[in-house]
C-alpha atoms as a PDB file:
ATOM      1  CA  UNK A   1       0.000   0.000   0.000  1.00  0.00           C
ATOM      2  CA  UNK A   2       1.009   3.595  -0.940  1.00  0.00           C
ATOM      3  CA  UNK A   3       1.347   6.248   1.232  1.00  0.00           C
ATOM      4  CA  UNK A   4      -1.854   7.836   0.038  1.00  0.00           C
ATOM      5  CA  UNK A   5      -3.726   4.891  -0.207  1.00  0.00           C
ATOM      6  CA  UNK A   6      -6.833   4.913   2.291  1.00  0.00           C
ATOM      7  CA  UNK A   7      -6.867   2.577   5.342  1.00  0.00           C
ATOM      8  CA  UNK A   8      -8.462  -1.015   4.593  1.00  0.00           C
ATOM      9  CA  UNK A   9      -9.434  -2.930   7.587  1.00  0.00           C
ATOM     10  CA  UNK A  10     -10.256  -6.824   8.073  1.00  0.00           C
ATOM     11  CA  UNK A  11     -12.424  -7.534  10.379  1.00  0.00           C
ATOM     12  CA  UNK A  12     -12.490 -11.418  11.672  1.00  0.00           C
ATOM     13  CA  UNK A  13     -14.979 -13.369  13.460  1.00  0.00           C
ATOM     14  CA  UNK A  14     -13.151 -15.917  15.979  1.00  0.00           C
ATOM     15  CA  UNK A  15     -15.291 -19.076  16.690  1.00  0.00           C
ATOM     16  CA  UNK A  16     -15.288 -21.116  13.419  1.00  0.00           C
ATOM     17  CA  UNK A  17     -13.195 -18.551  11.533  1.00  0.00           C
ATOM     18  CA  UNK A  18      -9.714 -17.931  12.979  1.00  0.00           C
ATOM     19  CA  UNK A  19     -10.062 -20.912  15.886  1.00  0.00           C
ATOM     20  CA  UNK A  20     -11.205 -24.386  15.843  1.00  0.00           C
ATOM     21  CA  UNK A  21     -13.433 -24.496  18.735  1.00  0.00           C
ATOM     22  CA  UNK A  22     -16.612 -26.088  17.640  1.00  0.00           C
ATOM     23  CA  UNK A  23     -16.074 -29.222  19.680  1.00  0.00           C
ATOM     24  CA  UNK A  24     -14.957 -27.169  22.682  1.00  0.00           C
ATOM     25  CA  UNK A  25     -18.125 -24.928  22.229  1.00  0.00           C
ATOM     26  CA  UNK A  26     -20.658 -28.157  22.185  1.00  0.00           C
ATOM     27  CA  UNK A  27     -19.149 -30.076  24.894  1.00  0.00           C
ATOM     28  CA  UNK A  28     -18.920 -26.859  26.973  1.00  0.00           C
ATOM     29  CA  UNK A  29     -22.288 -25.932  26.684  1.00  0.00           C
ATOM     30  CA  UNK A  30     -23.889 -29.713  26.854  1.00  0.00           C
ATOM     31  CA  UNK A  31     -21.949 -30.137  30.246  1.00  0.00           C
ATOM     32  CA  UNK A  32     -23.389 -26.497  31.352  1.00  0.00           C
ATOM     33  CA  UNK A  33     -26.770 -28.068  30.913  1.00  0.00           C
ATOM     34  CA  UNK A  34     -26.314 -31.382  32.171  1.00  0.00           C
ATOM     35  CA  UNK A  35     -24.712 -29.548  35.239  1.00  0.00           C
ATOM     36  CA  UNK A  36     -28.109 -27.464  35.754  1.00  0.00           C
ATOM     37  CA  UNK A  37     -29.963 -30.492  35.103  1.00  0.00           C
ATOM     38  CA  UNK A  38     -31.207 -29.984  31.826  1.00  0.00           C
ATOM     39  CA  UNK A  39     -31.359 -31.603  28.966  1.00  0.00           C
ATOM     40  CA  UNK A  40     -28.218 -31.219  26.767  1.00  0.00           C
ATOM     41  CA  UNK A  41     -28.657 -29.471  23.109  1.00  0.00           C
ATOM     42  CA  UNK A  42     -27.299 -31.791  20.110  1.00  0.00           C
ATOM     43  CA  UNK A  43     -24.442 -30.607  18.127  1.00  0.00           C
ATOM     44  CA  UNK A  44     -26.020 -29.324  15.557  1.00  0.00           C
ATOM     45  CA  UNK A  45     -28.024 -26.950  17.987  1.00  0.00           C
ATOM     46  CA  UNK A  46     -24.925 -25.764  19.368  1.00  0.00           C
ATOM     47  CA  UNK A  47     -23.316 -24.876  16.199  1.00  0.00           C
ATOM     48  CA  UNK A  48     -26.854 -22.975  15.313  1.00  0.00           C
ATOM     49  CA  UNK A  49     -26.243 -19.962  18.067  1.00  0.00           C
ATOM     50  CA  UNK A  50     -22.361 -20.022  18.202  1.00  0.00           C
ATOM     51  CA  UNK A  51     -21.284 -16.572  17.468  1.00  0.00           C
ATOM     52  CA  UNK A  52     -24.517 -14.686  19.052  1.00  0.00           C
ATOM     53  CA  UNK A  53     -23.274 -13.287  22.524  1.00  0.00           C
ATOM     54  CA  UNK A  54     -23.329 -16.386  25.135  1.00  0.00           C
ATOM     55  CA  UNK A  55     -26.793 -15.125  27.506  1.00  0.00           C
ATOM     56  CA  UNK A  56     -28.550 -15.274  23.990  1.00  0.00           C
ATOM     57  CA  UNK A  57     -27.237 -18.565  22.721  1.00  0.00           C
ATOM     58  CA  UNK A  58     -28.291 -20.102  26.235  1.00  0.00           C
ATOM     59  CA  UNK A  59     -31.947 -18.394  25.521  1.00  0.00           C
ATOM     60  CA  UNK A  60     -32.064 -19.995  21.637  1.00  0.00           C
ATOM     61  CA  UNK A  61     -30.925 -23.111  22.924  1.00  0.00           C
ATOM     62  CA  UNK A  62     -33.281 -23.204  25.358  1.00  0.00           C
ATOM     63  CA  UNK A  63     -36.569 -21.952  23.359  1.00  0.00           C
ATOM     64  CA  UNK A  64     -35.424 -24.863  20.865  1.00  0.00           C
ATOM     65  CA  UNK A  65     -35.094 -27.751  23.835  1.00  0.00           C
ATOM     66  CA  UNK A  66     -38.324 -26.630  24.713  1.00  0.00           C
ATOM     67  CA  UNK A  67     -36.898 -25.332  28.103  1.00  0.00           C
ATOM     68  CA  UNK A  68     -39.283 -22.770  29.518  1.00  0.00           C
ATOM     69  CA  UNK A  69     -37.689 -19.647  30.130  1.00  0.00           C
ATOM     70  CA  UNK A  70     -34.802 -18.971  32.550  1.00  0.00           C
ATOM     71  CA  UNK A  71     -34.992 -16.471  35.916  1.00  0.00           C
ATOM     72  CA  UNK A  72     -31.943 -14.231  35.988  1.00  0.00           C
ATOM     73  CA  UNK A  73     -30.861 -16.823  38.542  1.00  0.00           C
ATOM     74  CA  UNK A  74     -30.837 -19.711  36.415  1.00  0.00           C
ATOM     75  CA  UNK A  75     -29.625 -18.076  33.285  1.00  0.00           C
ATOM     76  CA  UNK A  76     -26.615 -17.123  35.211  1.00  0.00           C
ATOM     77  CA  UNK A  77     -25.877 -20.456  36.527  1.00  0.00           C
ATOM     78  CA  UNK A  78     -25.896 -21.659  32.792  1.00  0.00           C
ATOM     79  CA  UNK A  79     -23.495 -18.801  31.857  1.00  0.00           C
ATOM     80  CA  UNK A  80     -21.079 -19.778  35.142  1.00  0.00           C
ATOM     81  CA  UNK A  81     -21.403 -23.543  34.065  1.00  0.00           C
ATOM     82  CA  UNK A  82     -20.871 -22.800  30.478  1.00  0.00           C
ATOM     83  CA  UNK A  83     -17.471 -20.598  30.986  1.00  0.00           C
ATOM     84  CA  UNK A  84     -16.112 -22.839  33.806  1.00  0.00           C
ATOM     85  CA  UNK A  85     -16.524 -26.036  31.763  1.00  0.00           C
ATOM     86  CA  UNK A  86     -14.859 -24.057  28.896  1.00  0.00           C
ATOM     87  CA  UNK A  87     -11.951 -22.887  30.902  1.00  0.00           C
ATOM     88  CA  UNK A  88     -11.522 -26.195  31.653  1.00  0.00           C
ATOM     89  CA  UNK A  89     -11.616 -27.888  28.687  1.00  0.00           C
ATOM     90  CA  UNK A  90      -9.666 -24.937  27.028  1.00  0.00           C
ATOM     91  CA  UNK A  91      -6.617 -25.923  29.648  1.00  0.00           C
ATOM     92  CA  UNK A  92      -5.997 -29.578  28.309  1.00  0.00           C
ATOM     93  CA  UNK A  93      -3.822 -29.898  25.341  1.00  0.00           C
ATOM     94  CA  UNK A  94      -5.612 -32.147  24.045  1.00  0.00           C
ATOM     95  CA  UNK A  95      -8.711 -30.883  24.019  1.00  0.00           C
ATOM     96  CA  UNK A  96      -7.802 -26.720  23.493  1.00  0.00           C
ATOM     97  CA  UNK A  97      -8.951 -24.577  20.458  1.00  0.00           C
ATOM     98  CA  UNK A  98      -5.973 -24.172  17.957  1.00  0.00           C
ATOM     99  CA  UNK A  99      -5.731 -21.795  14.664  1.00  0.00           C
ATOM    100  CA  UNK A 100      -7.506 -23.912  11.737  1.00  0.00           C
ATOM    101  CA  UNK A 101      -4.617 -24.714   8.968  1.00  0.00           C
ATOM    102  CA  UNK A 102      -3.764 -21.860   6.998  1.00  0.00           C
ATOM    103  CA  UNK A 103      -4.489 -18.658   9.370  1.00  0.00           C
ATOM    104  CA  UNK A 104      -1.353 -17.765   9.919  1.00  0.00           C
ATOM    105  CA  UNK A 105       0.313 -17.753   7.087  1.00  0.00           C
ATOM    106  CA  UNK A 106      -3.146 -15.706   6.061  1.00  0.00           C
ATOM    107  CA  UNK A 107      -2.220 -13.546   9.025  1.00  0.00           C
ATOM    108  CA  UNK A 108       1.222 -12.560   7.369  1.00  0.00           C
ATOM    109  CA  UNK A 109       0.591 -11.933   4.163  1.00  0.00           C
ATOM    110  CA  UNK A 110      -2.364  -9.317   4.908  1.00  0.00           C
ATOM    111  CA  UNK A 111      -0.273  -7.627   7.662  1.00  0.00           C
ATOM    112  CA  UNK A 112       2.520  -7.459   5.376  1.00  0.00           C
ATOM    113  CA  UNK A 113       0.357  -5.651   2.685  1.00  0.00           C
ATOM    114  CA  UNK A 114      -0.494  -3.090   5.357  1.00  0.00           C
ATOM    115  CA  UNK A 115      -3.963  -4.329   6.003  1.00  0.00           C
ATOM    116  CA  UNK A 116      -5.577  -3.327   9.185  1.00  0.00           C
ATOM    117  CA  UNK A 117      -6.872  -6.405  11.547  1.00  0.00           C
ATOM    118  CA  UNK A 118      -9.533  -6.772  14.095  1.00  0.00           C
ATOM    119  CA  UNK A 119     -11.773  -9.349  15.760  1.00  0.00           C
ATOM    120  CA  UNK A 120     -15.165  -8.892  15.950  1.00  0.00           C
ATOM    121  CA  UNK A 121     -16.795 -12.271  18.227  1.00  0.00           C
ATOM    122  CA  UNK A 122     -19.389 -13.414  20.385  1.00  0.00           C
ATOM    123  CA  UNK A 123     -17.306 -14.196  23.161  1.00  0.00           C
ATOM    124  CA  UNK A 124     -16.720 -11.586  26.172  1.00  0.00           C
ATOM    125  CA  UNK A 125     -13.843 -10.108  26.452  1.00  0.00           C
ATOM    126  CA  UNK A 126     -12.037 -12.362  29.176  1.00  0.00           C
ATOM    127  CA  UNK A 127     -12.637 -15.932  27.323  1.00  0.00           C
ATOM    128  CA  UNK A 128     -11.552 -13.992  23.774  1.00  0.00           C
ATOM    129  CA  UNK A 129      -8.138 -12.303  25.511  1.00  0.00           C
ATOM    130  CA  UNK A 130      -7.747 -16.016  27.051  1.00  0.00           C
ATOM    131  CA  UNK A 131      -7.559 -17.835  23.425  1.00  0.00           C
ATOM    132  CA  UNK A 132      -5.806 -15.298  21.475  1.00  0.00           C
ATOM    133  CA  UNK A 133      -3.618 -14.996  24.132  1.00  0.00           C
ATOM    134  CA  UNK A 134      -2.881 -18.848  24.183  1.00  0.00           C
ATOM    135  CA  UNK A 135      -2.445 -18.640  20.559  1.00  0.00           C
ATOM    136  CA  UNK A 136       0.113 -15.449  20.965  1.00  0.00           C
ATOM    137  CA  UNK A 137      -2.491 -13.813  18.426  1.00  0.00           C
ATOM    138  CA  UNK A 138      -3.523 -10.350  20.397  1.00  0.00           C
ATOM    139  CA  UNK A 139      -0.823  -8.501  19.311  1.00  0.00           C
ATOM    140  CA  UNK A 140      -1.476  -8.876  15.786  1.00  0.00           C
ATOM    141  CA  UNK A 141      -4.586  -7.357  16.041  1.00  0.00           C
ATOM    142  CA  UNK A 142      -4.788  -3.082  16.579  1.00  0.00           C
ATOM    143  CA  UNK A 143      -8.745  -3.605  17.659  1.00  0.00           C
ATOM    144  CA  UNK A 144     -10.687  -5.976  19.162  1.00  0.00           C
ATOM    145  CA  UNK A 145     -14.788  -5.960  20.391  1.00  0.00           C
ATOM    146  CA  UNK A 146     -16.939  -8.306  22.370  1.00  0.00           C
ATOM    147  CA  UNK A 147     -20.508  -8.343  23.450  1.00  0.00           C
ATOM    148  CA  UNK A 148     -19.064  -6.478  26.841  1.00  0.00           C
ATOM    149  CA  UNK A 149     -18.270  -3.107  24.636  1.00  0.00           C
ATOM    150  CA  UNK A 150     -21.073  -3.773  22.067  1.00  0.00           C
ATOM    151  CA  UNK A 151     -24.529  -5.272  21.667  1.00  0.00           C
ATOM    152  CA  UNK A 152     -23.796  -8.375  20.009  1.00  0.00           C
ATOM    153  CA  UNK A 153     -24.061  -9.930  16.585  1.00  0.00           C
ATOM    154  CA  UNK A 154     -25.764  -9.580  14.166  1.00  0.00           C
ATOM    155  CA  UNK A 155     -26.215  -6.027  15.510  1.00  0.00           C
ATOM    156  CA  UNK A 156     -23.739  -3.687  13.675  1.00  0.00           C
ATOM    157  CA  UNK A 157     -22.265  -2.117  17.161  1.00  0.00           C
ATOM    158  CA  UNK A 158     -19.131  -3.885  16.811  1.00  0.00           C
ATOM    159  CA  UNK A 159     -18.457  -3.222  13.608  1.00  0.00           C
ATOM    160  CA  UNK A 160     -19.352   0.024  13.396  1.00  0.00           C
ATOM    161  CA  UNK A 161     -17.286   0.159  16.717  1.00  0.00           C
ATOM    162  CA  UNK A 162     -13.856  -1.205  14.743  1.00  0.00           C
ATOM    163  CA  UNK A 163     -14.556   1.258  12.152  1.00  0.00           C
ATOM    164  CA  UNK A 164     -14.582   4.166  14.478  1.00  0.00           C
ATOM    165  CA  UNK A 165     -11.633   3.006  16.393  1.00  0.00           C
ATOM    166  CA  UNK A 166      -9.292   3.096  12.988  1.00  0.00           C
ATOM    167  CA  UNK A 167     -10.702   5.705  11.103  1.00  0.00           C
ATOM    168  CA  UNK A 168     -11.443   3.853   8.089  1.00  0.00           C
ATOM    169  CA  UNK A 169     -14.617   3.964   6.072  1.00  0.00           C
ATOM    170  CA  UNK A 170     -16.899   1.015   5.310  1.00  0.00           C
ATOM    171  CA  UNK A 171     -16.353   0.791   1.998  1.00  0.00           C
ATOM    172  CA  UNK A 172     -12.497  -0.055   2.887  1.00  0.00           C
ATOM    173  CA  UNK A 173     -13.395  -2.821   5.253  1.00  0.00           C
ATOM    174  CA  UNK A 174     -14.329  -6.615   5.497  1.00  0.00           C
ATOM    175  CA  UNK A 175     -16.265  -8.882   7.325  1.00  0.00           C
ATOM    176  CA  UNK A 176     -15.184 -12.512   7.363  1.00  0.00           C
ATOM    177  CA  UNK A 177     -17.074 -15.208   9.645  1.00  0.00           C
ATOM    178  CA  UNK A 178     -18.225 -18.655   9.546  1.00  0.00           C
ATOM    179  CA  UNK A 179     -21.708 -17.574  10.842  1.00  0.00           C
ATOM    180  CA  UNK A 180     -25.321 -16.042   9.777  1.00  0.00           C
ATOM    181  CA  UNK A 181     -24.774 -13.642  12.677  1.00  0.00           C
ATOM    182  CA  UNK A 182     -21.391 -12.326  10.872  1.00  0.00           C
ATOM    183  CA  UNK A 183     -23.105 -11.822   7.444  1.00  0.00           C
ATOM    184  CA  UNK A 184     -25.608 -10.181   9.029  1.00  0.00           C
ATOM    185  CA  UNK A 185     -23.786  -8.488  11.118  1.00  0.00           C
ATOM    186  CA  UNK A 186     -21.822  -6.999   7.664  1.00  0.00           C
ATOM    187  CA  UNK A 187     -25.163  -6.232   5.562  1.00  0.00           C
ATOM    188  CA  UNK A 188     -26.486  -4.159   8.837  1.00  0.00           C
ATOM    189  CA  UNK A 189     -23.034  -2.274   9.305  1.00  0.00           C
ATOM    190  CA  UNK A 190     -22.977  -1.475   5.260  1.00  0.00           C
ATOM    191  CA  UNK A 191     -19.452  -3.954   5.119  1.00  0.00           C
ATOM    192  CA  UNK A 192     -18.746  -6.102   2.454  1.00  0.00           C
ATOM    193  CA  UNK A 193     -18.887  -9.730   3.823  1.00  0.00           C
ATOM    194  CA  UNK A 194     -16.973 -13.024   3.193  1.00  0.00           C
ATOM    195  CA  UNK A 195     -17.973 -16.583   4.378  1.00  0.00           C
ATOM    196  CA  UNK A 196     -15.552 -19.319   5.214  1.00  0.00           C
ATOM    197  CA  UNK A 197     -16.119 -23.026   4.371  1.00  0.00           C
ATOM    198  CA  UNK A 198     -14.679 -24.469   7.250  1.00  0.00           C
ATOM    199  CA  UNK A 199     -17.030 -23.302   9.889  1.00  0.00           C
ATOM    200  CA  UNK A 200     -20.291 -24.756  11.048  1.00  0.00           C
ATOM    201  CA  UNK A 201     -22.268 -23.281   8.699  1.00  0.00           C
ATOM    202  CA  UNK A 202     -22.876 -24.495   4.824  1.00  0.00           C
ATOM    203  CA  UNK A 203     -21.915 -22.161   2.010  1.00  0.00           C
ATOM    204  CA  UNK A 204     -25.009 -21.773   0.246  1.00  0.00           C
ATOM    205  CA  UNK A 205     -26.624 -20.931   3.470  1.00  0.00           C
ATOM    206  CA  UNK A 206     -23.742 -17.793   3.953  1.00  0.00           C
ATOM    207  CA  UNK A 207     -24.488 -16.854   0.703  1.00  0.00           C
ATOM    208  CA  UNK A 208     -28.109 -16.424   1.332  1.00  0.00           C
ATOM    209  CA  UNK A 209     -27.185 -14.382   4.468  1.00  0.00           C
ATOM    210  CA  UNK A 210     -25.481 -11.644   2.168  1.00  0.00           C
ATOM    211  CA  UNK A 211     -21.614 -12.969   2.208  1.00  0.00           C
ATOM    212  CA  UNK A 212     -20.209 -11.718  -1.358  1.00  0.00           C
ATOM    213  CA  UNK A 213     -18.113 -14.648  -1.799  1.00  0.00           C
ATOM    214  CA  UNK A 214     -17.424 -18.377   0.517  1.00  0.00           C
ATOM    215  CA  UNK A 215     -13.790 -19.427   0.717  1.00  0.00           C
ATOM    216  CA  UNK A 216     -12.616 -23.073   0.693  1.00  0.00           C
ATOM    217  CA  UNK A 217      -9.433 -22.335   2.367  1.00  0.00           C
ATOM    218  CA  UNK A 218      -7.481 -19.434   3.793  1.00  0.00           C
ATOM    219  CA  UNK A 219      -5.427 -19.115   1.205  1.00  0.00           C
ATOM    220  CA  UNK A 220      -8.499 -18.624  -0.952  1.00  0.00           C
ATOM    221  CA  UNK A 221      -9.856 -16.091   1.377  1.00  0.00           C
ATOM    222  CA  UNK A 222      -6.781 -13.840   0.912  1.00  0.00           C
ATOM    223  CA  UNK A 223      -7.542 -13.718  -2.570  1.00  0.00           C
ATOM    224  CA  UNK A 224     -11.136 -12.859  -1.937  1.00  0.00           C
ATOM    225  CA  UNK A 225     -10.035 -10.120   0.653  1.00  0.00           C
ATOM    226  CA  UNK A 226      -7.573  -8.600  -2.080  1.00  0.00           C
ATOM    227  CA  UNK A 227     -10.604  -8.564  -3.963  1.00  0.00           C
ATOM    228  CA  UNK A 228     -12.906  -6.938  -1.579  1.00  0.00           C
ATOM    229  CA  UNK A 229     -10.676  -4.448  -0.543  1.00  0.00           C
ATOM    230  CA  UNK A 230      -9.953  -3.066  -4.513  1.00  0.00           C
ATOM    231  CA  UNK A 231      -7.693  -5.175  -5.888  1.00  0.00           C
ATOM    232  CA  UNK A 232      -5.092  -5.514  -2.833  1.00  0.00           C
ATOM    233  CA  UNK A 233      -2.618  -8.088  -4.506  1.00  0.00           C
ATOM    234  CA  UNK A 234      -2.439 -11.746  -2.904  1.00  0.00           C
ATOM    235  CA  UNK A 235      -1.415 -14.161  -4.488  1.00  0.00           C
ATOM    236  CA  UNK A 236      -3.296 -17.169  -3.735  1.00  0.00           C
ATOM    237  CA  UNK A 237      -0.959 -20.205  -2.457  1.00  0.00           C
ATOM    238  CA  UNK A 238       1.196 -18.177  -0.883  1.00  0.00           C
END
């Protein structure tokens, strides 16, 4: 990038996009339930609300078990149950979220072009510093929101948010996620969106949510941000 070219900002979801933390997420939230004595979602439930802020997952999951709704007491004792049995599980090797294959070579090649990076997720602040941390990821990016600065997705707040914080314009920015929530999150802001394949969420189903494009792989997705953000050059492969 030039010296007079404008700012261009990237703004990733974490969940399903950067991390691989499906299985984490479902056997986190099926032991938060089982703890409170109720019935466990299924996997596929789970990967349905992963991305909205964790209070409203609980309140989806719940609506769909056919759970009657929560007091504040209860609904609390599902978030405590839900971030204690994900601190734990996020502790063993074996079982803790790492980078899907790809990011961070991804990572380089758009910070080397100049590109401005952010995170825009569902998870509060403490659990998102916790992962990125763990995956020595927080300094790479200059901005990062949660549902405890912003309402959360698909609301815009965040977005918008990251686009104050940098001072670029939304035609200069991207949203990529693995989500509904993310897309829609992007069409409500006025950001160009991009899906990612290897998520929970099927491609045709992102597209119908307003992504402009689904990668396969990272390095496809650098090509499609290039693309986004007016013909940044990467070369795909790299």
């Amino acid at each position: 990038m030039g010296d007079g070219d404008p700012l261009r900002l990237v703004i990733f979801d974490m969940d399903g996009t950067l991390v691989d933390s499906a299985g984490t997420i479902v056997a986190a939230m099926q032991a938060a339930f089982s703890a409170n004595r109720l019935p466990p979602p299924g996997q596929d439930a789970v990967h349905g609300v992963i991305g909205l802020h964790l209070p409203e997952a609980i309140a989806r999951l719940c609506a769909a078990g056919g759970i009657p709704p929560l007091d504040a007491a209860a609904g609390r004792s599902l978030v405590d149950a839900y971030r204690n049995a994900f601190l734990y599980l996020d502790r063993d090797p074996d079982a803790a979220s790492g980078l899907f294959p790809g990011i961070l070579p991804l990572l380089d090649d758009l910070d080397g072009l100049g590109l401005l990076l952010s995170v825009a997720t569902g998870k509060g602040r403490q659990g998102m510093e916790r992962v990125l941390g763990r995956l020595d990821l927080l300094p790479r990016f200059v901005a990062t929101r949660t549902p405890d600065e912003c309402p959360g997705k698909p609301h815009p707040a965040m977005a918008l948010d990251l686009l104050a914080a940098t001072g670029v314009a939304p035609a200069d920015a991207v949203v990529i996620g693995d989500s509904l929530f993310d897309m829609e999150m992007a069409r409500n802001a006025g950001i160009a969106g991009i899906g990612v394949a290897w998520g929970t969420t099927r491609a045709e189903l992102l597209m119908r949510s307003g992504a402009g494009a689904v990668a396969g792989t990272p390095a496809e997705l650098g090509v499609l941000i290039g693309a986004a953000l007016g013909g940044v050059a990467i070369a795909e492969g790299d």
